[in-house]
C-alpha atoms as a PDB file:
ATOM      1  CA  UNK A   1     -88.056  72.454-169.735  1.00  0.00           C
ATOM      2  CA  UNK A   2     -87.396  74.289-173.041  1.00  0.00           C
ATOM      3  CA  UNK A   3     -84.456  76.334-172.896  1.00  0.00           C
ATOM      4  CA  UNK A   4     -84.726  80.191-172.527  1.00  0.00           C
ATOM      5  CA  UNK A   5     -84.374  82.964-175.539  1.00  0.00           C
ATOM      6  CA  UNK A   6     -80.663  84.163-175.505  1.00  0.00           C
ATOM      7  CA  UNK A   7     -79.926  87.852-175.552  1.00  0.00           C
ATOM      8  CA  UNK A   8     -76.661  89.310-176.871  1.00  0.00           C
ATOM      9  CA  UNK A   9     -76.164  93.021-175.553  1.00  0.00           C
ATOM     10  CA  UNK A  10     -73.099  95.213-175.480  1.00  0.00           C
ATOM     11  CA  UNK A  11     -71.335  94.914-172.606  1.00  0.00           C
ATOM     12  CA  UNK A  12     -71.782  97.567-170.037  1.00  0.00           C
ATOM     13  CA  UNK A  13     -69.739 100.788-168.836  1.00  0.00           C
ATOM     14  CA  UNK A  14     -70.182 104.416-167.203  1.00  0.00           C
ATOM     15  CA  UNK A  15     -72.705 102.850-164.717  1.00  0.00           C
ATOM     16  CA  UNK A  16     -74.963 100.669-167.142  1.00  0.00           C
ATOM     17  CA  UNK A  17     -76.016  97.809-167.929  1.00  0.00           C
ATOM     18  CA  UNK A  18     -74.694  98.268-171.767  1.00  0.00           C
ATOM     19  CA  UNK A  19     -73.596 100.749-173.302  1.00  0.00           C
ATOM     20  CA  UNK A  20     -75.944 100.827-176.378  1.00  0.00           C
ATOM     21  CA  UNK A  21     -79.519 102.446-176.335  1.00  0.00           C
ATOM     22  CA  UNK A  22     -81.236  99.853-178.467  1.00  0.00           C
ATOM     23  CA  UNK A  23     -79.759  97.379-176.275  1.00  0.00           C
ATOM     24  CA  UNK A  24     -80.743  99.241-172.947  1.00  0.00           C
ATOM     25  CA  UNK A  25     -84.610  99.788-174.164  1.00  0.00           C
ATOM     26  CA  UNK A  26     -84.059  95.493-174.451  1.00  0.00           C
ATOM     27  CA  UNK A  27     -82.692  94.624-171.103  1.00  0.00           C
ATOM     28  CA  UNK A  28     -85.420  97.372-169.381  1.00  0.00           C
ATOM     29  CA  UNK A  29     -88.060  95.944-171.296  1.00  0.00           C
ATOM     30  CA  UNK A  30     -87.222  92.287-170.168  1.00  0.00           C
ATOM     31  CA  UNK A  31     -86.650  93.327-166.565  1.00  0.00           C
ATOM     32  CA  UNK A  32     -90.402  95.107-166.374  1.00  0.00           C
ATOM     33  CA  UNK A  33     -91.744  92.279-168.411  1.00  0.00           C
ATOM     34  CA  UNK A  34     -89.988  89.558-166.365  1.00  0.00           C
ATOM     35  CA  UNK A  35     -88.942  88.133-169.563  1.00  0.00           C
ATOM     36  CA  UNK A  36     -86.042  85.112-168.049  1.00  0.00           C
ATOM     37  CA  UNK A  37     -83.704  85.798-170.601  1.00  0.00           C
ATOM     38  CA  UNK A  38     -80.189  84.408-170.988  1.00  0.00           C
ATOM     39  CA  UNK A  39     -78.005  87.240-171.298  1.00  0.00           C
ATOM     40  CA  UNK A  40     -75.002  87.699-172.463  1.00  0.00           C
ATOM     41  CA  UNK A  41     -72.809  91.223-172.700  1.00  0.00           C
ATOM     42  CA  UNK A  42     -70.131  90.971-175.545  1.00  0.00           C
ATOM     43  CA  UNK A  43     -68.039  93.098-177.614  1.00  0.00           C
ATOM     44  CA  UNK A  44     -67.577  90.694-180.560  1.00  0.00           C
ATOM     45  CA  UNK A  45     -70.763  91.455-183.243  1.00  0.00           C
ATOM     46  CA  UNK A  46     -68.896  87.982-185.050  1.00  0.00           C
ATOM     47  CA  UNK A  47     -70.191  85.484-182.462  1.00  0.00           C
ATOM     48  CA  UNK A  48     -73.846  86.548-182.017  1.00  0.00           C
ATOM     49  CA  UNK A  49     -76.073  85.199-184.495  1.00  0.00           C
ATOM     50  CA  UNK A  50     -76.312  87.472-187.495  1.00  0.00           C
ATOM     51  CA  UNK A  51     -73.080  89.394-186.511  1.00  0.00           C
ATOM     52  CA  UNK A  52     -75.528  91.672-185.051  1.00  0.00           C
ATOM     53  CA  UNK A  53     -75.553  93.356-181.786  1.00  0.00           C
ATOM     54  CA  UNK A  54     -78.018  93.606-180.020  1.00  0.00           C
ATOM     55  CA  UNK A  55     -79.389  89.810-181.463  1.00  0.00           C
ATOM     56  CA  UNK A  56     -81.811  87.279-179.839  1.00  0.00           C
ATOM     57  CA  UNK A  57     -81.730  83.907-180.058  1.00  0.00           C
ATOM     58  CA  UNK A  58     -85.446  82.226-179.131  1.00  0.00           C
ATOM     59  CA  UNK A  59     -85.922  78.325-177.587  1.00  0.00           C
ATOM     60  CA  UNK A  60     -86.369  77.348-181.392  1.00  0.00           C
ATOM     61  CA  UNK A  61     -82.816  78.791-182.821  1.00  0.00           C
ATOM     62  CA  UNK A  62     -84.766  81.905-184.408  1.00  0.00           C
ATOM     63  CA  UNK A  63     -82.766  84.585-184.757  1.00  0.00           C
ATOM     64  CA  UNK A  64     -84.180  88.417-184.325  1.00  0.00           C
ATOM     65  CA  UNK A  65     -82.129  91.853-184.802  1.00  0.00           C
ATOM     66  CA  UNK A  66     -84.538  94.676-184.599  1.00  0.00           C
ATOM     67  CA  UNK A  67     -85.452  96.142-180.957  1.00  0.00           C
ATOM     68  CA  UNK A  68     -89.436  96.364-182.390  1.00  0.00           C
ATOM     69  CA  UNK A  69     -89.182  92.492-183.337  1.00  0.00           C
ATOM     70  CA  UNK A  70     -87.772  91.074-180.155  1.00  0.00           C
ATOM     71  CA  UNK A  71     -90.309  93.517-178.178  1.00  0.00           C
ATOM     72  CA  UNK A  72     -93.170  91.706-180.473  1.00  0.00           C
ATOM     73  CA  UNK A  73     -91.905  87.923-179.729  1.00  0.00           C
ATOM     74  CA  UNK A  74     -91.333  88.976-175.938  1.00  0.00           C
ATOM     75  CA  UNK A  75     -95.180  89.880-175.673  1.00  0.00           C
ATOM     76  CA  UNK A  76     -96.016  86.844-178.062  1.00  0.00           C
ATOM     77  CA  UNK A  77     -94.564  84.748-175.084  1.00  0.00           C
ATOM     78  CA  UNK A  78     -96.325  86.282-172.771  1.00  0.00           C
ATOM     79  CA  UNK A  79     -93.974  88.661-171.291  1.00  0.00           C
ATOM     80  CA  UNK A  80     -95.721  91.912-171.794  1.00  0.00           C
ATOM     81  CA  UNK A  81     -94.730  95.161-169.855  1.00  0.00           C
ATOM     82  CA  UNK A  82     -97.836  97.147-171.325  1.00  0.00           C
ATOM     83  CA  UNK A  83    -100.652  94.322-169.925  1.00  0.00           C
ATOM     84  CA  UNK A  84    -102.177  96.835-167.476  1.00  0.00           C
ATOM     85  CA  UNK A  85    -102.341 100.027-169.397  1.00  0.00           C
ATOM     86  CA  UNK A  86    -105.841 101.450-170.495  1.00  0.00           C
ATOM     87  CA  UNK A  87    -106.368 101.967-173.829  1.00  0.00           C
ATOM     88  CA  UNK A  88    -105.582 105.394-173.844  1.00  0.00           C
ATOM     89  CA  UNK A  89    -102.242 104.516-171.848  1.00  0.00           C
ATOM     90  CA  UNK A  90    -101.471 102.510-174.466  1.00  0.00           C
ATOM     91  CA  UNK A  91    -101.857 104.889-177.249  1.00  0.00           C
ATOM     92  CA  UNK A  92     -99.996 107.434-175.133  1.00  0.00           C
ATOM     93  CA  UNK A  93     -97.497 105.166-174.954  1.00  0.00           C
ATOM     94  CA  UNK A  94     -97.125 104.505-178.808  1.00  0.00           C
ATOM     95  CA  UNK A  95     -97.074 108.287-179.368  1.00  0.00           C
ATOM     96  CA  UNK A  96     -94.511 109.060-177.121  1.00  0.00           C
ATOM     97  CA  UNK A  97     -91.983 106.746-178.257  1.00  0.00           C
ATOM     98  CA  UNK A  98     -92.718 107.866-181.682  1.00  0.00           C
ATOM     99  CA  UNK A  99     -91.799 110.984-180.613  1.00  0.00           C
ATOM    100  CA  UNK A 100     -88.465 109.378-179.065  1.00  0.00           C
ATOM    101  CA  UNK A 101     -87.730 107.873-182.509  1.00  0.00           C
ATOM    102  CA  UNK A 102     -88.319 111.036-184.109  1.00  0.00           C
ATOM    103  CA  UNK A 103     -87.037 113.715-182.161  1.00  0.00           C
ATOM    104  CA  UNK A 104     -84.555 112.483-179.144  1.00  0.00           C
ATOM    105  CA  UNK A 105     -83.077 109.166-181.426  1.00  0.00           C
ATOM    106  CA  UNK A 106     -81.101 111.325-183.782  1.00  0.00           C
ATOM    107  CA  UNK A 107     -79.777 113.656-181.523  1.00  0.00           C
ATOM    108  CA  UNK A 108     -78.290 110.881-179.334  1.00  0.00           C
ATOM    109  CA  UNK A 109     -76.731 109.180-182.534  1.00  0.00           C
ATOM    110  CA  UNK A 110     -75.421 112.172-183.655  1.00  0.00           C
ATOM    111  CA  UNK A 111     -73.770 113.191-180.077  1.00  0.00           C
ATOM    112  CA  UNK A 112     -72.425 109.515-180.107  1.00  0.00           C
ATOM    113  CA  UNK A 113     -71.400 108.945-183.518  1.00  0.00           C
ATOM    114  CA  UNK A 114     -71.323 112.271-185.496  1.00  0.00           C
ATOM    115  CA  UNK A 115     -69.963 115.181-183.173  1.00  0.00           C
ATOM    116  CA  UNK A 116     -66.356 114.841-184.155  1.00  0.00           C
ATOM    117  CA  UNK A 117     -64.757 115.309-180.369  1.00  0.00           C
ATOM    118  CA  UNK A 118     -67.592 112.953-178.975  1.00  0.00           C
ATOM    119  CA  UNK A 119     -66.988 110.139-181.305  1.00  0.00           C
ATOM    120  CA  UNK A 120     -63.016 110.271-181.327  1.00  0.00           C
ATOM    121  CA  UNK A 121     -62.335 111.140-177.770  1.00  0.00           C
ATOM    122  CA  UNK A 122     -65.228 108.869-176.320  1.00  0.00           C
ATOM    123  CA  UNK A 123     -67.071 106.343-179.005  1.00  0.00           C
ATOM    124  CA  UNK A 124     -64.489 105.126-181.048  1.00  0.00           C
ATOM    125  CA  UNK A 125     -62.209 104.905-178.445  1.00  0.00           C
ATOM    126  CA  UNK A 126     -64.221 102.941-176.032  1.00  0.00           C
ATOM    127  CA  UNK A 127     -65.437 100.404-178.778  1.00  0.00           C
ATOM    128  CA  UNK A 128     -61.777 100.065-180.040  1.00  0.00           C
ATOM    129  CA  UNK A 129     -60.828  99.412-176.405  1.00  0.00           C
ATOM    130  CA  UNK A 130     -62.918  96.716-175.786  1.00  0.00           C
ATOM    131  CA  UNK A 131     -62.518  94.951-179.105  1.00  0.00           C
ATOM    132  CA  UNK A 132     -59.987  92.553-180.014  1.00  0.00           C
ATOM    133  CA  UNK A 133     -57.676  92.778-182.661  1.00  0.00           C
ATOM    134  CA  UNK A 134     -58.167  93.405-185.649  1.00  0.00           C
ATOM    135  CA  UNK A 135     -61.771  94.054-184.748  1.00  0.00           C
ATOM    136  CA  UNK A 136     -60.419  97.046-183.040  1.00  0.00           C
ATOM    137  CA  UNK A 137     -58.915  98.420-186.207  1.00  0.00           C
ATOM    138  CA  UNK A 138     -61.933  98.906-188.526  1.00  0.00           C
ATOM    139  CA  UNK A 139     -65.548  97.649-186.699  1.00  0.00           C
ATOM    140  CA  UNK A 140     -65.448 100.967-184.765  1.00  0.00           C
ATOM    141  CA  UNK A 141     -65.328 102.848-188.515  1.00  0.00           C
ATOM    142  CA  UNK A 142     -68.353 100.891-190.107  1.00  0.00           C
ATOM    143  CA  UNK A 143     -70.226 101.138-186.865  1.00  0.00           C
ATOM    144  CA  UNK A 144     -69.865 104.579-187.486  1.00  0.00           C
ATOM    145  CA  UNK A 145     -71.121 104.650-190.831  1.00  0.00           C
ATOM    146  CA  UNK A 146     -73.739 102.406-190.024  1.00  0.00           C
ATOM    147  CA  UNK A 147     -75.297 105.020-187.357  1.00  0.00           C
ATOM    148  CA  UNK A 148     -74.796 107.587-190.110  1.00  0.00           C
ATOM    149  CA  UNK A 149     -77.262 105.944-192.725  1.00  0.00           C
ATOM    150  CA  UNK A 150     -79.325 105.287-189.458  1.00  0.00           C
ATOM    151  CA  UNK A 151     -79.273 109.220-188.984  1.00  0.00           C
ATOM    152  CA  UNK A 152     -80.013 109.809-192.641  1.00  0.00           C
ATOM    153  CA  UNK A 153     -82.745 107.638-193.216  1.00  0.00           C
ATOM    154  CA  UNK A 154     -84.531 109.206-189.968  1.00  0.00           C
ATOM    155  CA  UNK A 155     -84.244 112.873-191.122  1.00  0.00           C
ATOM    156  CA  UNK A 156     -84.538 111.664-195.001  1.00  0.00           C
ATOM    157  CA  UNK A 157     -81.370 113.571-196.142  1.00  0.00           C
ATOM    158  CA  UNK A 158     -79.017 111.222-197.980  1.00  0.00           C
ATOM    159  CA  UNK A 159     -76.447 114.296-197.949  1.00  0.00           C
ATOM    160  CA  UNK A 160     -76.639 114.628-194.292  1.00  0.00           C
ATOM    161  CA  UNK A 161     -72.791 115.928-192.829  1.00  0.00           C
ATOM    162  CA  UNK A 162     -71.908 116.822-189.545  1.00  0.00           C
ATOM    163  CA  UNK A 163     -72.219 120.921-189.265  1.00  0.00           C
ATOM    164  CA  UNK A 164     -73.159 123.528-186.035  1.00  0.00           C
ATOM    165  CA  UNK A 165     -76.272 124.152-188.331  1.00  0.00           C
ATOM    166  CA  UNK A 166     -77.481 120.383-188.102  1.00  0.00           C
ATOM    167  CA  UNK A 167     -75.876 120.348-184.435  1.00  0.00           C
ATOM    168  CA  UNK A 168     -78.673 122.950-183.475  1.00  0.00           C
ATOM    169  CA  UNK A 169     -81.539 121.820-184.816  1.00  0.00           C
ATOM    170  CA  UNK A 170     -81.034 117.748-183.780  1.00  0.00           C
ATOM    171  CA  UNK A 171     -80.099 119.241-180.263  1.00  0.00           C
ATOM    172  CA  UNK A 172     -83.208 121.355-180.416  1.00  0.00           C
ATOM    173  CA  UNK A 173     -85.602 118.857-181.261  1.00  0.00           C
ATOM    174  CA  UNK A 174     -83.953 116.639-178.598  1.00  0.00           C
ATOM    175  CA  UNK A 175     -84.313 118.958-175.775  1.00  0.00           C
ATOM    176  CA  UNK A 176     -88.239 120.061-176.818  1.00  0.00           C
ATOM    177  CA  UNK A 177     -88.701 115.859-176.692  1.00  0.00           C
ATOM    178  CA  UNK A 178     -87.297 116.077-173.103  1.00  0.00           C
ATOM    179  CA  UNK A 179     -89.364 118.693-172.186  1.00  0.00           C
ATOM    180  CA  UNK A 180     -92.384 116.845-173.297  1.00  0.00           C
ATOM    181  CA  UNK A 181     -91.723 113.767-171.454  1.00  0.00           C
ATOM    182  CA  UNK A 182     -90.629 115.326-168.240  1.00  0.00           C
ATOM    183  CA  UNK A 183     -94.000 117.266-168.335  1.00  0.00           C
ATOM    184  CA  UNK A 184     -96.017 113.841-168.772  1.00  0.00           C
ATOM    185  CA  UNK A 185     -93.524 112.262-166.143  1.00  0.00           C
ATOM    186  CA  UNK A 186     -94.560 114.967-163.666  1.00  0.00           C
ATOM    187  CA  UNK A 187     -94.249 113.582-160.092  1.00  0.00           C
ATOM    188  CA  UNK A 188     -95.080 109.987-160.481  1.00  0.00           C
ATOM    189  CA  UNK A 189     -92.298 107.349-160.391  1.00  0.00           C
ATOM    190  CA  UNK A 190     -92.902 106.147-163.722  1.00  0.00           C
ATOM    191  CA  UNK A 191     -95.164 107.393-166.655  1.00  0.00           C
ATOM    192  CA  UNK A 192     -97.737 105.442-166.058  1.00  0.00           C
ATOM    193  CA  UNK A 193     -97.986 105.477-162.358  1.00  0.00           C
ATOM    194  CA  UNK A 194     -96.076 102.771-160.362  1.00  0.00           C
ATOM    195  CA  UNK A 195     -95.616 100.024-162.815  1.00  0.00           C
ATOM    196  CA  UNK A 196     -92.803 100.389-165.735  1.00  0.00           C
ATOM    197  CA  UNK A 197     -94.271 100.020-169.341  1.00  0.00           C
ATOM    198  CA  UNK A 198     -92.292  99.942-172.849  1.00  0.00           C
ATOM    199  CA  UNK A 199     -92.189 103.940-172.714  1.00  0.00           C
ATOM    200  CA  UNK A 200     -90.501 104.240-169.353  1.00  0.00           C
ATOM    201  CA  UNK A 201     -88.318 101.462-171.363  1.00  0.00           C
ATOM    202  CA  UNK A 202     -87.462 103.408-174.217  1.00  0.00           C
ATOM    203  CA  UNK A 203     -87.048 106.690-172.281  1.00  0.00           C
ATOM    204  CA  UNK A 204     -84.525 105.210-170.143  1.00  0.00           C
ATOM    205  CA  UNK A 205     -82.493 103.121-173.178  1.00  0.00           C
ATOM    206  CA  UNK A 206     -82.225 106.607-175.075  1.00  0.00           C
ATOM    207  CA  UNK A 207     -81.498 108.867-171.930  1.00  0.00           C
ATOM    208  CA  UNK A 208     -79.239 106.887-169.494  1.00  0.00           C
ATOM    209  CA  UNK A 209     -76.282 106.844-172.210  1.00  0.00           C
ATOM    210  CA  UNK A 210     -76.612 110.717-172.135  1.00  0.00           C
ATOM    211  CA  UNK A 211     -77.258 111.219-168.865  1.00  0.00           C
ATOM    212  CA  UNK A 212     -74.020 108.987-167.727  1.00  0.00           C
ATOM    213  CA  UNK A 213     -71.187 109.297-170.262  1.00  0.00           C
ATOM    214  CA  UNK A 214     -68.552 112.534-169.769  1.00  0.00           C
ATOM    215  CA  UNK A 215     -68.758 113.622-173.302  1.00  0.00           C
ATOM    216  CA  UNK A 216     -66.242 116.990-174.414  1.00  0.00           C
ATOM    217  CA  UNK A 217     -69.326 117.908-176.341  1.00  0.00           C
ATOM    218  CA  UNK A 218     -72.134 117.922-173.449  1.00  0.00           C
ATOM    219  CA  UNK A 219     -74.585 119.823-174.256  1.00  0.00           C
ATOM    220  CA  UNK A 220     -77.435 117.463-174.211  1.00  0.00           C
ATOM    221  CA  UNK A 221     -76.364 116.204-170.919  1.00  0.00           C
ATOM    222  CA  UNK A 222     -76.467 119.684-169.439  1.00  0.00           C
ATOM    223  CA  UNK A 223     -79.882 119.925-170.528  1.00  0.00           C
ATOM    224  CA  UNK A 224     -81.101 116.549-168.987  1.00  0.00           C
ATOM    225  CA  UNK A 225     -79.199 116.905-165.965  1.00  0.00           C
ATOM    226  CA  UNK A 226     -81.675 120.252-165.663  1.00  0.00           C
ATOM    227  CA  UNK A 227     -84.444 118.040-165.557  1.00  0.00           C
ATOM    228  CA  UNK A 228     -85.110 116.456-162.168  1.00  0.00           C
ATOM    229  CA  UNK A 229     -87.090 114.250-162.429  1.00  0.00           C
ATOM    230  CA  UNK A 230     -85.862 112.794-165.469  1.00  0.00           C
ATOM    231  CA  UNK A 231     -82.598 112.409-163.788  1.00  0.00           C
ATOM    232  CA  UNK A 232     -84.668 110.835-160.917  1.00  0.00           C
ATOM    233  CA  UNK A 233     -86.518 108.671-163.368  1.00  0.00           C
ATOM    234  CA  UNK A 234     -83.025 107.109-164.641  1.00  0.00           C
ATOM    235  CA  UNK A 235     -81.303 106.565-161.183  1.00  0.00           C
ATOM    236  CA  UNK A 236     -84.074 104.675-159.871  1.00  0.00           C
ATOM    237  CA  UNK A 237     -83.908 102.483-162.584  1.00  0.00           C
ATOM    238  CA  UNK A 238     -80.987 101.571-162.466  1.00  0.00           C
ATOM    239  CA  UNK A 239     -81.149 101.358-158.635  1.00  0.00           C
ATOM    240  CA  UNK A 240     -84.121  99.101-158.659  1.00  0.00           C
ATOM    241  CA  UNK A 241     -83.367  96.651-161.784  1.00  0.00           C
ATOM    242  CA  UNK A 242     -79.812  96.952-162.517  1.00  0.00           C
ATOM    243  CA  UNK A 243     -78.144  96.942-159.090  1.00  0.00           C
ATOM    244  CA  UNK A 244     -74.892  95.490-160.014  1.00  0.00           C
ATOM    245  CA  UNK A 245     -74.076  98.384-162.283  1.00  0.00           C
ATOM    246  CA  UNK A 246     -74.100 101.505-159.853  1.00  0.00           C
ATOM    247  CA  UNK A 247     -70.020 102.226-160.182  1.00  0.00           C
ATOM    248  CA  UNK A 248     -68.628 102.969-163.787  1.00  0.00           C
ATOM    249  CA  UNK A 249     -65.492 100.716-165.402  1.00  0.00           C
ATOM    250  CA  UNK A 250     -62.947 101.927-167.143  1.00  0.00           C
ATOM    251  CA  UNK A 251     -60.863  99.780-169.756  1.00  0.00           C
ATOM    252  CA  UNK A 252     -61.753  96.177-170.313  1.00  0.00           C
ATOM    253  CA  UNK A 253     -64.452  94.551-168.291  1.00  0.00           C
ATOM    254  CA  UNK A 254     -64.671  91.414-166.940  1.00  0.00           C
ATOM    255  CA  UNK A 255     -68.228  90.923-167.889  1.00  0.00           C
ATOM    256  CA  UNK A 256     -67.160  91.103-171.445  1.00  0.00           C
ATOM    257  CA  UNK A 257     -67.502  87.595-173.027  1.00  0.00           C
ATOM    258  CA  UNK A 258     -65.188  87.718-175.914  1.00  0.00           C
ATOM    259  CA  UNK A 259     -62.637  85.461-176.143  1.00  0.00           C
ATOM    260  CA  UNK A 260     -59.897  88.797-175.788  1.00  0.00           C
ATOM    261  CA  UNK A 261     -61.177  88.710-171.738  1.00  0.00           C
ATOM    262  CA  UNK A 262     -60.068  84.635-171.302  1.00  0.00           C
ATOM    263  CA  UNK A 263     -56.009  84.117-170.071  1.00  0.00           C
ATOM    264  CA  UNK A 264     -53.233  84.452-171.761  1.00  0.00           C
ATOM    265  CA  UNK A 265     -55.108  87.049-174.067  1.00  0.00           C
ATOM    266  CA  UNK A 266     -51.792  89.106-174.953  1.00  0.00           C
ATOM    267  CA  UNK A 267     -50.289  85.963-176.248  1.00  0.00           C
ATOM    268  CA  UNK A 268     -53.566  84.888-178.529  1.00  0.00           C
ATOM    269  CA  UNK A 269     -53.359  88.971-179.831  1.00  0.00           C
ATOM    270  CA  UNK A 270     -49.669  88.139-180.716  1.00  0.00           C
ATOM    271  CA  UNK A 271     -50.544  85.240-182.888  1.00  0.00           C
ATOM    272  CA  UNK A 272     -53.282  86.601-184.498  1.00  0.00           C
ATOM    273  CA  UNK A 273     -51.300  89.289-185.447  1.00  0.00           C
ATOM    274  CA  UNK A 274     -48.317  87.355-186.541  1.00  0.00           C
ATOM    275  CA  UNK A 275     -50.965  85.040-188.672  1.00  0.00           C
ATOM    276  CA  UNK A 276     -52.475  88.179-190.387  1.00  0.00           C
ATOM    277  CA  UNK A 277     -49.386  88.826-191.018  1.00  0.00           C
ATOM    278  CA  UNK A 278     -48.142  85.850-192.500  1.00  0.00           C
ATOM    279  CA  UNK A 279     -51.770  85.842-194.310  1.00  0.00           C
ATOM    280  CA  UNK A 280     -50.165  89.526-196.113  1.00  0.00           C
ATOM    281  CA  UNK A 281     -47.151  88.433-196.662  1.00  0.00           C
ATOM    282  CA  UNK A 282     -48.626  84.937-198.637  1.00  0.00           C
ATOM    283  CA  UNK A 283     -51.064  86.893-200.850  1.00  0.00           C
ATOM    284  CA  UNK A 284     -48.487  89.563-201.838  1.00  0.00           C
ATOM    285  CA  UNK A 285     -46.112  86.559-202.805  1.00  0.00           C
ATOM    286  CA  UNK A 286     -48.962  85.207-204.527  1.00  0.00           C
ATOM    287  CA  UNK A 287     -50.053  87.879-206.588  1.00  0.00           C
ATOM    288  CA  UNK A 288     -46.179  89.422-207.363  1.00  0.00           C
ATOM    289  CA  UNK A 289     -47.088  92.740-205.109  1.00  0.00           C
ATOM    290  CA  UNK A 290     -43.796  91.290-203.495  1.00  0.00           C
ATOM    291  CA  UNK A 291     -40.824  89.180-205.787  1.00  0.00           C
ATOM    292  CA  UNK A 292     -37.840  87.411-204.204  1.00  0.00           C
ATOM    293  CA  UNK A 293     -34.513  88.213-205.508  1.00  0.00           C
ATOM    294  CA  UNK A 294     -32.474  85.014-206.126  1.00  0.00           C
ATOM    295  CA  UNK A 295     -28.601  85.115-205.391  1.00  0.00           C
ATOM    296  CA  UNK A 296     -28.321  88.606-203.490  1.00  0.00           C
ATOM    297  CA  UNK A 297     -28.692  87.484-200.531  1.00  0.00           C
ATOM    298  CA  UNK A 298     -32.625  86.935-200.499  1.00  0.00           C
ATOM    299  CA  UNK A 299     -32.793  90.474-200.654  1.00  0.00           C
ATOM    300  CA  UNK A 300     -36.613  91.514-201.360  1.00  0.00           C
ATOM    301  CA  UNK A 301     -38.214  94.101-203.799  1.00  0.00           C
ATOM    302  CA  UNK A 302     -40.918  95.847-203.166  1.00  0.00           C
ATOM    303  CA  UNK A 303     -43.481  96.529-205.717  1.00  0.00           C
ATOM    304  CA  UNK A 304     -45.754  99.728-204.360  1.00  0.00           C
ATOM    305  CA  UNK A 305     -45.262  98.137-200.411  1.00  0.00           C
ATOM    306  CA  UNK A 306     -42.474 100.830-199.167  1.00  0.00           C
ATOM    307  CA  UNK A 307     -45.506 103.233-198.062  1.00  0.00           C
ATOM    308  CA  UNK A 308     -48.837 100.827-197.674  1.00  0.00           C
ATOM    309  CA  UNK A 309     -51.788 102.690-197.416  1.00  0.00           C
ATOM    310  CA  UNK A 310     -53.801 103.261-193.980  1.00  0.00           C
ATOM    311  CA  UNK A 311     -57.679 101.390-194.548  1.00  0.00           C
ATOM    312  CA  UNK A 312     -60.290 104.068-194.180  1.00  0.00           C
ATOM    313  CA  UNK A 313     -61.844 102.129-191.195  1.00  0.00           C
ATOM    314  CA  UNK A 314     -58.367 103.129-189.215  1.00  0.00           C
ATOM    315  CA  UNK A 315     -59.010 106.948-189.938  1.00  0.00           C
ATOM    316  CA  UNK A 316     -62.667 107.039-188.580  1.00  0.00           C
END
């Protein structure tokens, strides 16, 4: 028996399964596809193929990275969440997560990653918690940036900077997209009737996050948390198909597989640290940054070292 496809998902906090909406619309799609993936929840980008998060590795060592690409080989193998929708369903479906994409996508990055109180108070520090060192010192920084060319390149401004003027229209577009889809929601348990599909899928990957994180900045929340059945709509699914993740974490979680969660973790943090720093200490040596005095004592000058410079990554 061939081995399964291996997914690699941000671990999971505040109530769900991960923390990441790309990776949510993945593990919702699998679970109403019955795709039997091997999952695994990490918060180490280095040690999944690609250094990519979310990542999936097939029977056949293939490696995949975008959300539209593993959805494509999940249906190739059969394990297709959209097999009993009409055709009209089914174009439904494609325009409505369109609309997601458009509309709801860059308001949720930008409430994430952008807001300045959100991302400091809540983003950043939750990713640098549950990093190791020195991951923990820059990743969170060029994740940051990362989501900002994402943001750019889906409103086509290469200039784009966070401001109350591009606050109010993102938020505005987001909450007119939640609108829509509670209106086609309407009663029924899922949008298409009893059976999830890759829009219930997507809906849930770019709401839950929203819906279940305490951000200072809440606005978007407040607005969702208006909308019963929405609300509804999210709680069931993580009732029904993510059961073990009904009470939030805080800190470090034990479903974290990076090798800062195995024992005697503080000790393996001090010797990385001391071997970074012995790696600092070599090149300075090396390249005369730092000279040794002969015959005062091994006293040591400094060469531009008394006041080092923090790395941008450390600011963000």
């Amino acid at each position: 028996m061939a081995a399964p496809d291996e997914l690699f998902v941000w671990e999971g906090d505040w109530g769900l399964p991960s923390v990441n909406s790309d990776c949510l619309v993945l593990l919702a799609y699998a679970q109403f596809s019955g795709a039997p993936l091997k999952v695994h929840k990490v918060c180490n980008p280095w040690r999944c193929p690609g250094g990519a998060i979310p990542a999936l590795r097939t029977a056949h060592k293939e490696a995949l990275w975008r959300p539209s690409d593993i959805i494509i080989h999940l249906r190739k193998q059969k394990y297709n969440a959209d097999f009993d929708l009409s055709a009209k369903e089914a174009a439904d479906s494609l325009a409505f997560i369109a609309l997601i994409q458009q509309k709801l996508t860059p308001a949720v990055l930008y409430a994430l990653w952008v807001e300045p109180k959100n991302y400091v108070e809540v983003t950043r520090r939750w990713y640098a918690e549950h990093m190791s060192f020195p991951l923990s010192l820059f990743l969170p920084g060029r994740m940051q940036r990362h989501q900002l060319d994402t943001l750019r390149l889906l409103r086509g401004d290469a200039s784009l900077e966070a401001s109350e003027e591009l606050e109010k229209e993102l938020y505005g577009d987001a909450t007119d997209c939640m609108d829509l889809l509670a209106q086609r929601l309407g009663t029924q348990k899922f949008f298409f009737g009893d059976s999830p599909s890759s829009l219930d899928a997507f809906v849930f990957g770019w709401l839950a996050p929203i819906l279940k994180c305490k951000l200072p900045n809440g606005k978007l929340q407040q607005h969702l948390k208006s909308l019963d059945n929405l609300h509804a709509f999210c709680a069931n699914i993580l009732l029904i198909y993510f059961p073990n993740n009904s009470a939030p974490r805080s800190g470090r979680s034990d479903e974290c597989r990076d090798p800062e969660h195995v024992p005697n973790r503080r000790t393996k943090q001090f010797l990385s640290a001391l071997a970074a720093l012995g790696a600092m200490l070599s090149y300075a040596l090396l390249t005369g940054m730092v000279s040794v005095q002969h015959g005062h004592k091994g006293a040591v000058e400094h060469s531009g070292l008394s006041h080092p410079h923090q790395d941008d990554d450390e600011d963000d």
